[in-house]
N, C-alpha and C. Protein backbone atom coordinates (compact mmCIF):
# COMPACT_ATOMS: atom_id res chain seq x y z
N UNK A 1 -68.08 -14.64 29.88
CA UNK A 1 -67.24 -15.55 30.62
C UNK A 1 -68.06 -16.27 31.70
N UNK A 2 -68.74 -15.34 32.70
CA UNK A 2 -69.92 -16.36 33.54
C UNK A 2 -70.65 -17.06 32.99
N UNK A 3 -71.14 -16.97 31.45
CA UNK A 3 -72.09 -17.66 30.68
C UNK A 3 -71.43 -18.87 30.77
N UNK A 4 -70.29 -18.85 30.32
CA UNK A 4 -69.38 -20.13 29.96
C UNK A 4 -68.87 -20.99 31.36
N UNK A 5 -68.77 -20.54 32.38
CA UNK A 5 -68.81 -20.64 33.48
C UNK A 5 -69.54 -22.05 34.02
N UNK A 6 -70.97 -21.07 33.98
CA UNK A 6 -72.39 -21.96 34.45
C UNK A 6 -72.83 -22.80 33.38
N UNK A 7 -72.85 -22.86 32.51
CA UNK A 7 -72.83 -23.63 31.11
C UNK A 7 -71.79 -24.76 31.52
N UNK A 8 -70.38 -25.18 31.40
CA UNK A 8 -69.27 -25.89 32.38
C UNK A 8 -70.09 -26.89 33.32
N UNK A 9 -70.28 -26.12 34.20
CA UNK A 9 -70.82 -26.63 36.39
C UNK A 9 -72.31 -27.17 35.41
N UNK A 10 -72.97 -26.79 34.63
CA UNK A 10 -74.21 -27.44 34.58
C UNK A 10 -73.59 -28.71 33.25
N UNK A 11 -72.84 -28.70 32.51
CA UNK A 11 -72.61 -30.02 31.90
C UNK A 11 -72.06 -30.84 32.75
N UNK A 12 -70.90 -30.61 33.80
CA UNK A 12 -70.38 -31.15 34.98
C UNK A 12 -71.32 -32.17 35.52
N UNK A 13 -72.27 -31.26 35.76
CA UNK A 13 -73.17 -31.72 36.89
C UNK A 13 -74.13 -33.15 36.20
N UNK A 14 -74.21 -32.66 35.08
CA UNK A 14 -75.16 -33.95 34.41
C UNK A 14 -74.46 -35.18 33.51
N UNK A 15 -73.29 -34.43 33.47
CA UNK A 15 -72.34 -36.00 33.77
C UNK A 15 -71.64 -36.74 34.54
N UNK A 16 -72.01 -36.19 36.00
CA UNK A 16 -71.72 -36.71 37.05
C UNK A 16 -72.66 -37.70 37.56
N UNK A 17 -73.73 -37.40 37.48
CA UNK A 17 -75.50 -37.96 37.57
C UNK A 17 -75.47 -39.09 36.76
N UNK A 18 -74.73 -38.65 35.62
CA UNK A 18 -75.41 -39.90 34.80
C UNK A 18 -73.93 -40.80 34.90
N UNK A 19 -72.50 -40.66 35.40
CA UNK A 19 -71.90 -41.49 35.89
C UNK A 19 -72.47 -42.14 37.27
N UNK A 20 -72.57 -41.60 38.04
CA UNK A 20 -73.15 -41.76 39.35
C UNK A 20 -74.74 -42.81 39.21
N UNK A 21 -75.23 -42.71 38.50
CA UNK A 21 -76.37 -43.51 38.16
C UNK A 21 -76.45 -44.69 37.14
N UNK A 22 -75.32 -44.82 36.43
CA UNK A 22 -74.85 -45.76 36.00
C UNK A 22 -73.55 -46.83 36.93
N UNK A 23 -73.19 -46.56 37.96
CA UNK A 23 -72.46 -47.27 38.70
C UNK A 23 -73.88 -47.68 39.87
N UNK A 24 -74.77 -46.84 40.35
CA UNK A 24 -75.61 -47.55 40.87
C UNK A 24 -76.66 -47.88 40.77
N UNK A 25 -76.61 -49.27 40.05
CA UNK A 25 -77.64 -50.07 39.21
C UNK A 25 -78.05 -50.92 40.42
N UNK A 26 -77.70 -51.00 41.81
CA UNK A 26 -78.20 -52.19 42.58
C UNK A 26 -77.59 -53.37 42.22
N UNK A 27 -76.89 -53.31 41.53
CA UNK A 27 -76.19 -54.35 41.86
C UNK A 27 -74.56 -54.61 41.77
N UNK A 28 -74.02 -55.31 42.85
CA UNK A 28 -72.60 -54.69 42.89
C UNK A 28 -71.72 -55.15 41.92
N UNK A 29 -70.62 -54.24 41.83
CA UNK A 29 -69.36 -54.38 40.90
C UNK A 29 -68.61 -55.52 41.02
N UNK A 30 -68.70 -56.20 40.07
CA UNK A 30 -67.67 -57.99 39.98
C UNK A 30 -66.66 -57.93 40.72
N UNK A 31 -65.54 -56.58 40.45
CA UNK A 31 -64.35 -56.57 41.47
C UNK A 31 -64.65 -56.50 42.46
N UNK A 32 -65.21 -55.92 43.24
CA UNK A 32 -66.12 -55.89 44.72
C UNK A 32 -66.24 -57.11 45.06
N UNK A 33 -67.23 -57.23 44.39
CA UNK A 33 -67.25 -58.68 44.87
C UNK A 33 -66.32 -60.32 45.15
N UNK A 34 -65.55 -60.16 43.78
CA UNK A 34 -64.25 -60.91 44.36
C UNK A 34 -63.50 -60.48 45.61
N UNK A 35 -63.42 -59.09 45.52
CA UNK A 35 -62.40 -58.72 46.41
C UNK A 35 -63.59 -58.86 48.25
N UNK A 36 -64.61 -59.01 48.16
CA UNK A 36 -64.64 -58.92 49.96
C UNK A 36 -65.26 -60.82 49.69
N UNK A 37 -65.06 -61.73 48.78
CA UNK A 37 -65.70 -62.81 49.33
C UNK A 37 -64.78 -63.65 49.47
N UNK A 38 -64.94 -64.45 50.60
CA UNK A 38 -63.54 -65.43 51.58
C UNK A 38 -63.71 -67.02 50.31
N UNK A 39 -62.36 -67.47 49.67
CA UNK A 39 -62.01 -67.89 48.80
C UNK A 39 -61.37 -69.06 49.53
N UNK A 40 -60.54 -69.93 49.06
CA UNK A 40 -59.71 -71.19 49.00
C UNK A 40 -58.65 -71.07 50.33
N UNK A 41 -58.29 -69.70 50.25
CA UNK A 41 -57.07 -69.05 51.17
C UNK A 41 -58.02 -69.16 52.76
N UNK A 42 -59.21 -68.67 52.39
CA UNK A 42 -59.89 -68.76 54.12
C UNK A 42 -60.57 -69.66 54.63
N UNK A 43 -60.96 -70.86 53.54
CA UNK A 43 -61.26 -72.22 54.06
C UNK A 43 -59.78 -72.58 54.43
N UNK A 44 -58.64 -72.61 53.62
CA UNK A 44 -57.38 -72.96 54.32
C UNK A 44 -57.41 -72.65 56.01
N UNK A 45 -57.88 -71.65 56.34
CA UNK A 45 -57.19 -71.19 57.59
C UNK A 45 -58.54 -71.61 58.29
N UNK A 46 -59.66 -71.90 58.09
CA UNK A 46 -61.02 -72.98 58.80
C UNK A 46 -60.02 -73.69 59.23
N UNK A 47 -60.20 -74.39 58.65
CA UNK A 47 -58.85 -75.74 59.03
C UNK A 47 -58.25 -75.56 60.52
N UNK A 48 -57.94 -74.60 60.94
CA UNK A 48 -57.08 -74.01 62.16
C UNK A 48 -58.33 -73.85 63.39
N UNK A 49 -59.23 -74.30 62.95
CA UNK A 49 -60.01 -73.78 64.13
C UNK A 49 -60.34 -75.17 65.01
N UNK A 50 -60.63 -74.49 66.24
CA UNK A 50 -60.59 -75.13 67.47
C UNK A 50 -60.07 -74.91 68.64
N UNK A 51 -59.58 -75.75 70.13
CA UNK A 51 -59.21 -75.42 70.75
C UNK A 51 -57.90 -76.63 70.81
N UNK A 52 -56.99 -75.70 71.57
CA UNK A 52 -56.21 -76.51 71.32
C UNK A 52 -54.68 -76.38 72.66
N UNK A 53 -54.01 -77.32 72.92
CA UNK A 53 -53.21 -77.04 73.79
C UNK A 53 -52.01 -76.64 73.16
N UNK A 54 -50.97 -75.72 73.64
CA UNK A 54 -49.83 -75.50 72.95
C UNK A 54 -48.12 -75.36 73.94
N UNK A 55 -47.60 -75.91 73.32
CA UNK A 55 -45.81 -75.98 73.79
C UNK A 55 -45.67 -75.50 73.13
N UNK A 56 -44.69 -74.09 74.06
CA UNK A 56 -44.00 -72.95 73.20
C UNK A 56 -42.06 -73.52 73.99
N UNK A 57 -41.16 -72.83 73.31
CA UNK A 57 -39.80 -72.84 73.65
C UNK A 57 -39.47 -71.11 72.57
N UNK A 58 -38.87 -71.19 73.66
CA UNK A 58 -38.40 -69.38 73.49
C UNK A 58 -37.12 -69.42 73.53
N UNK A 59 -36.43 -68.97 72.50
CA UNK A 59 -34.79 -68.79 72.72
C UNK A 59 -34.25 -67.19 72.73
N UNK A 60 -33.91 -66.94 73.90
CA UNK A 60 -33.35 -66.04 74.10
C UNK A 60 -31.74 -65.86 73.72
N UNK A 61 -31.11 -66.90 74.18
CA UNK A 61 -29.75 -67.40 73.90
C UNK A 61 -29.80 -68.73 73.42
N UNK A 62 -29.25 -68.99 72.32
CA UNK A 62 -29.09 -69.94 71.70
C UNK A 62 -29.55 -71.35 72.09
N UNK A 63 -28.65 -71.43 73.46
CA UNK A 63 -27.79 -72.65 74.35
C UNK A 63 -29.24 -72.74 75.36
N UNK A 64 -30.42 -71.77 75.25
CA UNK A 64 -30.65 -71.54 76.84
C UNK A 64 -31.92 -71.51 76.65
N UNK A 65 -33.15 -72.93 76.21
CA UNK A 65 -34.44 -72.58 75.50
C UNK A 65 -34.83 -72.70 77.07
N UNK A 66 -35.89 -72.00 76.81
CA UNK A 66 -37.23 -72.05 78.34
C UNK A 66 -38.35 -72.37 77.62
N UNK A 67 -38.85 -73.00 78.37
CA UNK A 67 -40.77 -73.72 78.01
C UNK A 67 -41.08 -72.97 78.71
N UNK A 68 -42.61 -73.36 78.13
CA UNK A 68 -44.00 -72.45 78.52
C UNK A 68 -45.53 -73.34 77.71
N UNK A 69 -46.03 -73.97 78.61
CA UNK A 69 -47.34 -74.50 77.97
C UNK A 69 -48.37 -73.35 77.70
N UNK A 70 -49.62 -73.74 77.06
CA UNK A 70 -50.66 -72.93 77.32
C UNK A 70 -52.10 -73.42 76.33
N UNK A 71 -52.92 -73.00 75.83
CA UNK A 71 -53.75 -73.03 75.93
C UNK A 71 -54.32 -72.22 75.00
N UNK A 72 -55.37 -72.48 73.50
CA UNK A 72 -55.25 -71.78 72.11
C UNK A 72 -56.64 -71.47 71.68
N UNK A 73 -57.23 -70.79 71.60
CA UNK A 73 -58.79 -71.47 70.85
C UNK A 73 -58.78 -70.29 69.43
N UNK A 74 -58.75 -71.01 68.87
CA UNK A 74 -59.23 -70.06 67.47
C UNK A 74 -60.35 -70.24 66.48
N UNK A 75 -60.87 -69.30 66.18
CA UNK A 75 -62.32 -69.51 65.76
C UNK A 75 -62.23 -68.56 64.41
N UNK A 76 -62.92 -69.01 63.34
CA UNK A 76 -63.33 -67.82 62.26
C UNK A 76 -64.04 -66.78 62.84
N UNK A 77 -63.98 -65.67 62.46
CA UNK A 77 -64.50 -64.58 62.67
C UNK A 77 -65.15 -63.65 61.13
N UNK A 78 -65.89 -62.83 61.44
CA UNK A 78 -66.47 -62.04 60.11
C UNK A 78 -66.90 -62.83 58.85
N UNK A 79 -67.78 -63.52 59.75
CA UNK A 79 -68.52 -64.12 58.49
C UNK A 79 -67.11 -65.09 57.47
N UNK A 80 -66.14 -65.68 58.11
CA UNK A 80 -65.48 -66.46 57.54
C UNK A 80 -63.98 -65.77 56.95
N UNK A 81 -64.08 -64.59 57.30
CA UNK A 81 -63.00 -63.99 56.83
C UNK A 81 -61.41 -64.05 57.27
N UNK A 82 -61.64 -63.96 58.79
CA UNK A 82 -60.26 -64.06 59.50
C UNK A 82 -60.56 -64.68 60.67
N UNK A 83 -59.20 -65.51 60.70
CA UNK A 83 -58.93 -66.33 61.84
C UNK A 83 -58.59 -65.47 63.55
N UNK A 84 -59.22 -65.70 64.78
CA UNK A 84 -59.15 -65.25 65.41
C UNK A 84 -58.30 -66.20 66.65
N UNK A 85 -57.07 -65.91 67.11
CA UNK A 85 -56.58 -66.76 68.29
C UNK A 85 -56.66 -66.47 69.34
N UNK A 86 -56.76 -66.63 70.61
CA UNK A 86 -56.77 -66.48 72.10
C UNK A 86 -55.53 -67.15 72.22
N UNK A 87 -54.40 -66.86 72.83
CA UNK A 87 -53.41 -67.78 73.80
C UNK A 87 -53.98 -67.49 75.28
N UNK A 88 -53.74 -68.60 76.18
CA UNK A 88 -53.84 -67.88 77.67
C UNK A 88 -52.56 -69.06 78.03
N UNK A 89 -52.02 -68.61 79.16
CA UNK A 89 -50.73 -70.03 79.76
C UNK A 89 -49.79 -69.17 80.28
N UNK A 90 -48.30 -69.63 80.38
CA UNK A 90 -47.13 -68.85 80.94
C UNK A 90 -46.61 -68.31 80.19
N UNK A 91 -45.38 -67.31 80.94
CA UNK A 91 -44.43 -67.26 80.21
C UNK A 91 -43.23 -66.53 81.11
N UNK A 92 -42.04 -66.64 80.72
CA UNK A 92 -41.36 -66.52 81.93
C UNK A 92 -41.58 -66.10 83.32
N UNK A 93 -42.43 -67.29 83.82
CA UNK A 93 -42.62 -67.39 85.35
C UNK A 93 -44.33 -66.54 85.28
N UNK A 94 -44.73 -65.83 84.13
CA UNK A 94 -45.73 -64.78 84.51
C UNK A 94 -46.61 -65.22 83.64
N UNK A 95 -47.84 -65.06 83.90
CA UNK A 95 -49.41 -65.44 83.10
C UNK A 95 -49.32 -64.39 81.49
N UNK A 96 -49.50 -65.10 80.85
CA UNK A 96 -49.51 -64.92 79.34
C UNK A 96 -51.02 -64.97 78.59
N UNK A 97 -51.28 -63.69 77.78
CA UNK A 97 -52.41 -63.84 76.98
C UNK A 97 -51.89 -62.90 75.66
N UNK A 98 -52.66 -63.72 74.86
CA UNK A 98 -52.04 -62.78 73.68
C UNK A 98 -53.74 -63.14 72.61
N UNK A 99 -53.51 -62.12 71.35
CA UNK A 99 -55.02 -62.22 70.47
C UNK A 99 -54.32 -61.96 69.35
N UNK A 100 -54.31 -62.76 67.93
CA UNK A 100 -54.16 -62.78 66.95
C UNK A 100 -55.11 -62.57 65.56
N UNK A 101 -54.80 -62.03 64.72
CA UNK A 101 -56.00 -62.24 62.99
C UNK A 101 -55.15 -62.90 62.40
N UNK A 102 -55.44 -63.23 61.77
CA UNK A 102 -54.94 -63.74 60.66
C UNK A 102 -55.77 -64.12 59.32
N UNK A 103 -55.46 -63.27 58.18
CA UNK A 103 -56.30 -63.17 57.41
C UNK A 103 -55.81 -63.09 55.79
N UNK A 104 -56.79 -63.62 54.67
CA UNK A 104 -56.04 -63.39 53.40
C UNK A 104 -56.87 -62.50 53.01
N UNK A 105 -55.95 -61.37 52.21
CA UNK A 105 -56.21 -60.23 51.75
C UNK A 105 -56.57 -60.78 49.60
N UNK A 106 -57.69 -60.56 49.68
CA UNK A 106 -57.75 -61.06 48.20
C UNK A 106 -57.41 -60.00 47.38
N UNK A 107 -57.22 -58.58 47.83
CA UNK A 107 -56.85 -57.66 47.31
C UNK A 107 -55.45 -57.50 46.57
N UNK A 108 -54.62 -57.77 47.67
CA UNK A 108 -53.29 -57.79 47.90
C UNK A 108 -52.64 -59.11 47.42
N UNK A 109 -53.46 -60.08 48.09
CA UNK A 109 -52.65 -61.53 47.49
C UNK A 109 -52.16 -62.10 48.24
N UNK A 110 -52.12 -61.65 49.59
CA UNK A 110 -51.32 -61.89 50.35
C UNK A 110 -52.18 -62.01 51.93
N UNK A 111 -51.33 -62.74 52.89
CA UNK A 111 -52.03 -62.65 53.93
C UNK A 111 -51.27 -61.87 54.99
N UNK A 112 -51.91 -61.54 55.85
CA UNK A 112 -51.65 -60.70 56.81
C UNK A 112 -52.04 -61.12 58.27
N UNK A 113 -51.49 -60.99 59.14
CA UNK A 113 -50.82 -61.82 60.42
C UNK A 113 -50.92 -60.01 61.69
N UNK A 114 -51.88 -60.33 62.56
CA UNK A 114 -51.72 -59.03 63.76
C UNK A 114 -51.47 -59.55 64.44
N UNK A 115 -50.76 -59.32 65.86
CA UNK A 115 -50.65 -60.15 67.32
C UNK A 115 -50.09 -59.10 68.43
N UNK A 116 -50.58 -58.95 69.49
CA UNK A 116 -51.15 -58.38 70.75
C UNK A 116 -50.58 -59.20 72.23
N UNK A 117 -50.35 -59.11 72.72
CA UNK A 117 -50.28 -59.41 74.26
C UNK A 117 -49.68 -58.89 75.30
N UNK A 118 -49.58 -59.57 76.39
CA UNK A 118 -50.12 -58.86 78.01
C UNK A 118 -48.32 -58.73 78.26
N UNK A 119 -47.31 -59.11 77.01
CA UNK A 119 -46.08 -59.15 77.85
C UNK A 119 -45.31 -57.98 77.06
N UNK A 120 -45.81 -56.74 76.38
CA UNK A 120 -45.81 -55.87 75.52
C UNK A 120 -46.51 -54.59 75.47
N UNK A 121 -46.56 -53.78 74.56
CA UNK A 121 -47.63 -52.99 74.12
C UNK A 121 -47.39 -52.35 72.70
N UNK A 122 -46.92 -53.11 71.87
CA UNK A 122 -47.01 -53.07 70.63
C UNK A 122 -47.93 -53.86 69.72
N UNK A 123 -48.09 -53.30 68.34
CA UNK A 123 -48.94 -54.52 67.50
C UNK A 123 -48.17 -55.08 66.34
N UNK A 124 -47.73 -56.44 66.18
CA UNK A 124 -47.06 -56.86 65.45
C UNK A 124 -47.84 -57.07 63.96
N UNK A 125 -47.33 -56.77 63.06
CA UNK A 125 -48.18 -56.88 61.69
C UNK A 125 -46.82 -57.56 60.78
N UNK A 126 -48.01 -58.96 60.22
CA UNK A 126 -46.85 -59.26 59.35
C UNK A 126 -47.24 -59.67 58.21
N UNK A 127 -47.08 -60.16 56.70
CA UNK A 127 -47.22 -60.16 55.79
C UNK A 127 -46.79 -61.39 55.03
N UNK A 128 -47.75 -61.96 54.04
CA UNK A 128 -46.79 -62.90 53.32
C UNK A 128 -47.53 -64.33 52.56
N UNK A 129 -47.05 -65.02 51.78
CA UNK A 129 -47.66 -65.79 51.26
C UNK A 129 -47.29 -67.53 51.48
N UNK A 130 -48.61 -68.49 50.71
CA UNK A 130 -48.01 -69.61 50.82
C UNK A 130 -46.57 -69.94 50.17
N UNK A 131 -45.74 -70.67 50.40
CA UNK A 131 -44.71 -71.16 50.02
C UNK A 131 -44.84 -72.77 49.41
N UNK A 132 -45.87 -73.29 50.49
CA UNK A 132 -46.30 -74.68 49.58
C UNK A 132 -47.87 -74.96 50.29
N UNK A 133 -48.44 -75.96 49.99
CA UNK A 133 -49.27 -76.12 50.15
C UNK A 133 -50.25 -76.30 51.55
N UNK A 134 -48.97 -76.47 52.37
CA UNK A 134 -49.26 -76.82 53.90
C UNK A 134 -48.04 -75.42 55.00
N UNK A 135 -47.49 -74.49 54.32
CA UNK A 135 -46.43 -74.02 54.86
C UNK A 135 -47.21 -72.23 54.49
N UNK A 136 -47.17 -71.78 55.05
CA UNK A 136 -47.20 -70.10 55.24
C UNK A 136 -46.12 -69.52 55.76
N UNK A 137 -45.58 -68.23 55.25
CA UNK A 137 -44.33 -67.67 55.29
C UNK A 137 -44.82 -66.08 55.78
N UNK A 138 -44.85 -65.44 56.70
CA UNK A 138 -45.06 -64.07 56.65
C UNK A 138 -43.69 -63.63 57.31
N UNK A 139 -43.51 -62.13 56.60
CA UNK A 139 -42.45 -61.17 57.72
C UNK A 139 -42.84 -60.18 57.94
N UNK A 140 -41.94 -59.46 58.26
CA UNK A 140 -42.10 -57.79 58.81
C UNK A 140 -41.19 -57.47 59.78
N UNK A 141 -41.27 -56.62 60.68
CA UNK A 141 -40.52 -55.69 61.47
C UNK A 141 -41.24 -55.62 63.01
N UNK A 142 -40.09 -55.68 63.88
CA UNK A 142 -40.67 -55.24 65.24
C UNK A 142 -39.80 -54.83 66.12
N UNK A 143 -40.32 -53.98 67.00
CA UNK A 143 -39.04 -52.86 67.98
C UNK A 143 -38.82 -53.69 68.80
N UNK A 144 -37.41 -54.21 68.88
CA UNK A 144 -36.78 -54.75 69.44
C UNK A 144 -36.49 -54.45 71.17
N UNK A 145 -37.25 -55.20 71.98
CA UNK A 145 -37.63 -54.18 73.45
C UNK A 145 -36.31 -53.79 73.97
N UNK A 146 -34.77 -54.81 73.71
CA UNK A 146 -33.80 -54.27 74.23
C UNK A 146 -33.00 -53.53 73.67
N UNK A 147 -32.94 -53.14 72.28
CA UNK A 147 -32.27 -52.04 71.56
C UNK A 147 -33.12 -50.96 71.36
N UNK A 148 -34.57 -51.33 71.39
CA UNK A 148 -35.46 -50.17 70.97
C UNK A 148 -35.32 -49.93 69.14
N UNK A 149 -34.30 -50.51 68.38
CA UNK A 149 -34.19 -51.06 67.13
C UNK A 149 -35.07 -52.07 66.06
N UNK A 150 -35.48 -51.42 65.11
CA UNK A 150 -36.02 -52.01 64.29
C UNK A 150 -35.22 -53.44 64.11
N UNK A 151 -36.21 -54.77 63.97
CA UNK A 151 -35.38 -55.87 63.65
C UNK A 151 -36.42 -56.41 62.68
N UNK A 152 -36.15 -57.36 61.78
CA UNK A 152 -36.72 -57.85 60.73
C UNK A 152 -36.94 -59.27 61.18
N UNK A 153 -38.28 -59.71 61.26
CA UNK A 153 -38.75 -61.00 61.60
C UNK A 153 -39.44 -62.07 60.56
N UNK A 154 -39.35 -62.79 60.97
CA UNK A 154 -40.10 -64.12 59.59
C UNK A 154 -40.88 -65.55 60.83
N UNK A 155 -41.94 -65.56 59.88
CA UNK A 155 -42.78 -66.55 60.76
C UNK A 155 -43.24 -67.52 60.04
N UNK A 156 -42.94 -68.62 59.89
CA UNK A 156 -43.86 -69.24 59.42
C UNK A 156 -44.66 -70.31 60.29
N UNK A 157 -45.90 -70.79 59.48
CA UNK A 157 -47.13 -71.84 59.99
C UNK A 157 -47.04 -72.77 59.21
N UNK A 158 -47.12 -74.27 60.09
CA UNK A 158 -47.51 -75.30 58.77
C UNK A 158 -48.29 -76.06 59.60
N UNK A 159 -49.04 -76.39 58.75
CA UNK A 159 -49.96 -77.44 59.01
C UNK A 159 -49.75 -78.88 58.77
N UNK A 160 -49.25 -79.90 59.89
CA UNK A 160 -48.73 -81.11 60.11
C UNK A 160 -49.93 -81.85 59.68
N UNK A 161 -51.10 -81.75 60.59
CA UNK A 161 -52.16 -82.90 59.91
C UNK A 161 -53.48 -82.13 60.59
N UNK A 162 -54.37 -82.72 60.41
CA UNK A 162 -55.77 -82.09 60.84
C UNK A 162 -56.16 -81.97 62.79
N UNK A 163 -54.91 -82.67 63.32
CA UNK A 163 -54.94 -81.79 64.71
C UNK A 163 -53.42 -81.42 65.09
N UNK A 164 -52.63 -80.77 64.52
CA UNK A 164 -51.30 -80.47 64.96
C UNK A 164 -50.82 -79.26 63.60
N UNK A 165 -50.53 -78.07 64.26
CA UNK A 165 -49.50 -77.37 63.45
C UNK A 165 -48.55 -76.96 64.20
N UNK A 166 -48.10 -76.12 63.34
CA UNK A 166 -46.74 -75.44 63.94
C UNK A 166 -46.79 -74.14 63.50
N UNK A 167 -45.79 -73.03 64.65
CA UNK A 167 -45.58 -71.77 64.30
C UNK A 167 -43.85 -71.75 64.88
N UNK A 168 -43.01 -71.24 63.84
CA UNK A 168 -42.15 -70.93 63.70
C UNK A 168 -41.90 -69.71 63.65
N UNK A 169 -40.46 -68.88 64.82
CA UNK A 169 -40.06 -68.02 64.54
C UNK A 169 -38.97 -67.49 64.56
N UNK A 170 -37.85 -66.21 63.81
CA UNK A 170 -37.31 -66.23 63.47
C UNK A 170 -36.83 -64.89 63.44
N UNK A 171 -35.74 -64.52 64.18
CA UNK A 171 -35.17 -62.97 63.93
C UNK A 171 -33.80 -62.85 63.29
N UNK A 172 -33.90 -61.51 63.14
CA UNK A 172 -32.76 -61.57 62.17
C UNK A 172 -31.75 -60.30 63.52
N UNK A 173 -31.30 -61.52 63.54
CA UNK A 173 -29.37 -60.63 65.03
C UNK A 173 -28.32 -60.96 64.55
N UNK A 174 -28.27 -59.35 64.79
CA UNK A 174 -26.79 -58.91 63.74
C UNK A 174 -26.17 -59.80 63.06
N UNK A 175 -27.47 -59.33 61.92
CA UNK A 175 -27.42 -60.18 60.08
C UNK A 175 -27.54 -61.39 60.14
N UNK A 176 -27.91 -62.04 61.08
CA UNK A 176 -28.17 -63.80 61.19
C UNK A 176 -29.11 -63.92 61.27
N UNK A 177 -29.95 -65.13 60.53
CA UNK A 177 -31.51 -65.28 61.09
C UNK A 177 -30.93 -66.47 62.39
N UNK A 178 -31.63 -65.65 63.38
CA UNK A 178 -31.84 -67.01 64.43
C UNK A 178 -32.82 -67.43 64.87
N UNK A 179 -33.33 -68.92 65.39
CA UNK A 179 -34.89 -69.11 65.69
C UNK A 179 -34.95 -68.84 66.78
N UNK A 180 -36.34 -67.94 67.48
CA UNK A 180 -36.32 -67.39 68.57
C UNK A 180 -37.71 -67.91 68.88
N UNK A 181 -38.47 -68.99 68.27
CA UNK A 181 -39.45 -69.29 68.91
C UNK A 181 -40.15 -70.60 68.24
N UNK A 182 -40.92 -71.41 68.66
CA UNK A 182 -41.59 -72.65 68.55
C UNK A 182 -42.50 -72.99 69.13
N UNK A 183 -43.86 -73.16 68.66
CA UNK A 183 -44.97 -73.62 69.03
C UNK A 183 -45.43 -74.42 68.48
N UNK A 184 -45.69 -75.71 69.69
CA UNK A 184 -46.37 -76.68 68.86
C UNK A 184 -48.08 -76.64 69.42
N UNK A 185 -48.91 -76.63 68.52
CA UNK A 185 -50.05 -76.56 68.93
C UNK A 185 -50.72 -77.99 68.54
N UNK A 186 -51.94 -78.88 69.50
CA UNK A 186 -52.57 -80.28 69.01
C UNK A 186 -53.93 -79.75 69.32
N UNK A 187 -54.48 -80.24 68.56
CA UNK A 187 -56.01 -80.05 69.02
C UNK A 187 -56.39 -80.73 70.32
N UNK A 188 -57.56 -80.36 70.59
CA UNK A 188 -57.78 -80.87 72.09
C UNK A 188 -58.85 -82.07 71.82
């Protein structure tokens, strides 16, 4: 039985070697390689870079929008992979900074949306694809600071012309989507 054992662990072993040495030939695997190189989806989001000034309107209540200017710079990051934003400006009455990715996942298919700032301490992650050619659609979920309740959010981006987009946003209160936010961003 030990014969048969070590006989086993030593065929094991030399077809592990010779899998293991046949995957590394030096040179990498095709899927690999599609999957980490920045495609059509991340020159799309080049496009977005620069600095730029931005008008936000925040609806808290329907009837009752408040402004807030500010101030945008976004730059590629990782060798072309993901878009990186800075906000700095107001926001109700108080200094506002926030840091965004935004990135397409060639894996997944999909892009993916993080965002951060100074009027919080959560990380928003959101998800989602083009819808047309100039329009991006992501959603997801975020704790709602005054219920402490999960709420379901939708964002989208479009790109107006080569210095102006837009970010749209959108919650969903009790079962209604309502728009709870607008940014217009122009290049500088």
């Amino acid at each position: 039985m030990r014969r048969k054992l070590l006989f086993f662990l030593a065929v094991s072993a030399v077809l592990t070697c010779q899998t293991l040495k046949a995957q590394n030939t030096g040179a990498p695997d095709q899927n690999w390689m599609a999957a980490i190189t920045p495609g059509p989806f991340h020159q799309k989001l080049a496009q977005l870079e620069g600095n730029f000034t931005s008008e936000t309107t925040v609806w808290m209540m329907p009837d009752n929008p408040m402004k807030a200017s500010g101030d945008c710079s976004n730059k590629m990051i990782m060798s072309g992979r993901y878009l990186e934003s800075k906000y700095n400006g107001n926001m109700m009455g108080m200094p506002f900074e926030g840091l965004g990715t935004l990135g397409y996942d060639n894996i997944s298919k999909s892009f993916v949306n993080t965002w951060i700032d100074n009027l919080g301490t959560g990380i928003m992650v959101l998800t989602g694809k083009m819808t047309s050619d100039d329009v991006l659609e992501l959603k997801g979920q975020i704790t709602d600071p005054m219920s402490g309740k999960l709420q379901s959010i939708r964002q989208t981006l479009k790109w107006v012309d080569a210095t102006h987009h837009i970010i749209e946003m959108f919650a969903d209160i009790n079962g209604k989507e309502m728009k709870t936010m607008e940014i217009k961003l122009t290049k500088k």
